[in-house]
Protein backbone atom coordinates (compact mmCIF):
# COMPACT_ATOMS: atom_id res chain seq x y z
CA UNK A 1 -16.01 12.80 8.34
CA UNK A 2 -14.87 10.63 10.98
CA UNK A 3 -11.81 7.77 9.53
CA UNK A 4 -13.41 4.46 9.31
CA UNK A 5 -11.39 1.10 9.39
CA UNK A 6 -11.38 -1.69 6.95
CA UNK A 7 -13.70 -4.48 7.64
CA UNK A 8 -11.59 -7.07 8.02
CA UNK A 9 -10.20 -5.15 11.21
CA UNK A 10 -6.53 -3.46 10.34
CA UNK A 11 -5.74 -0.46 10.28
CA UNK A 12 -6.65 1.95 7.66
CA UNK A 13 -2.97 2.33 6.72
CA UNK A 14 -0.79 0.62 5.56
CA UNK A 15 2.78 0.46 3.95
CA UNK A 16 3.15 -2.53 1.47
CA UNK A 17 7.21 -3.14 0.83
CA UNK A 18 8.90 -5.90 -1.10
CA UNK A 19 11.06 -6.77 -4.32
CA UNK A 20 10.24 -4.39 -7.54
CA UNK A 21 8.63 -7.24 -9.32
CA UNK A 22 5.11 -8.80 -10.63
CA UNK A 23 4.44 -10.59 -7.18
CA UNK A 24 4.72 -6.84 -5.85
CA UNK A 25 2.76 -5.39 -7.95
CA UNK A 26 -0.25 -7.98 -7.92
CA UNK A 27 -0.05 -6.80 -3.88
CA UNK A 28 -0.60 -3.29 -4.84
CA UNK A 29 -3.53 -4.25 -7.44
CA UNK A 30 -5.34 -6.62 -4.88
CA UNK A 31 -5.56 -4.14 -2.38
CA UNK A 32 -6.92 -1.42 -4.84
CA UNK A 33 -9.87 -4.09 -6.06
CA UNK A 34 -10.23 -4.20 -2.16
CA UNK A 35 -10.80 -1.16 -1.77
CA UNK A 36 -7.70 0.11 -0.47
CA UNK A 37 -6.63 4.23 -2.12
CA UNK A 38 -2.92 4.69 -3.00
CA UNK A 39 -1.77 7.50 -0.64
CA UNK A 40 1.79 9.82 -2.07
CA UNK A 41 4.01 8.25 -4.87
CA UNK A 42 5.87 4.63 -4.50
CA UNK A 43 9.70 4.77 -2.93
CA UNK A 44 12.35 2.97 -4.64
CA UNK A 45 15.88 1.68 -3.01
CA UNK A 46 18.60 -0.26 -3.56
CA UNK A 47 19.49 -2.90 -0.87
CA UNK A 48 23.07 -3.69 -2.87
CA UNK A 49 21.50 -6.69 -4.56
CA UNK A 50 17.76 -5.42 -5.79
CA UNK A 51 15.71 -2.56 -5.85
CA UNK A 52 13.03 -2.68 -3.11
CA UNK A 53 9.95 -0.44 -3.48
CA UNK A 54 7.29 0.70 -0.32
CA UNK A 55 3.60 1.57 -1.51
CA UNK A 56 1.57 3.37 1.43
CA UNK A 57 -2.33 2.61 0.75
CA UNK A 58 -5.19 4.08 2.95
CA UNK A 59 -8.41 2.89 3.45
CA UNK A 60 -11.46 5.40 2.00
CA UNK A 61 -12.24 8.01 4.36
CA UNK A 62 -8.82 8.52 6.13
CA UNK A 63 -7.65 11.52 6.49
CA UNK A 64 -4.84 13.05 4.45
C-alpha cells in the first residue's frame, strides 16, 4: 500500500517536542482526533531546568 500524505499537505511524519506538561499533551491528543497514529514510545530528557519529551506521530498508511 503506497504511503499517503495528510491533507493538509505535510509530511506524514512528524516529531512533536516541547515541555512535559498539559499544553504538550493537548498537542499529542489533537493530532490523534486528526488522525495522526502514535509511532514507538515518547522520549523524555532533562535540559538542566525541565524535562522535555519528543512524540513521533505518522499519518495512516505510512510505512513502519
Amino acid at each position: 500500500m503506497p504511503a499517503t500524505n495528510p491533507p493538509d499537505g505535510r509530511l506524514p511524519y512528524r516529531c512533536l517536542t516541547g515541555s512535559n506538561d498539559q499544553a504538550f499533551c493537548e498537542r499529542v491528543s489533537k493530532a490523534l482526533e486528526e488522525g495522526w497514529k502514535l509511532h514507538g514510545s515518547p522520549a523524555l530528557t532533562f535540559d538542566g531546568e525541565q524535562v522535555v519529551v519528543a512524540q513521533a506521530v505518522v499519518w495512516p498508511g505510512y510505512p513502519d
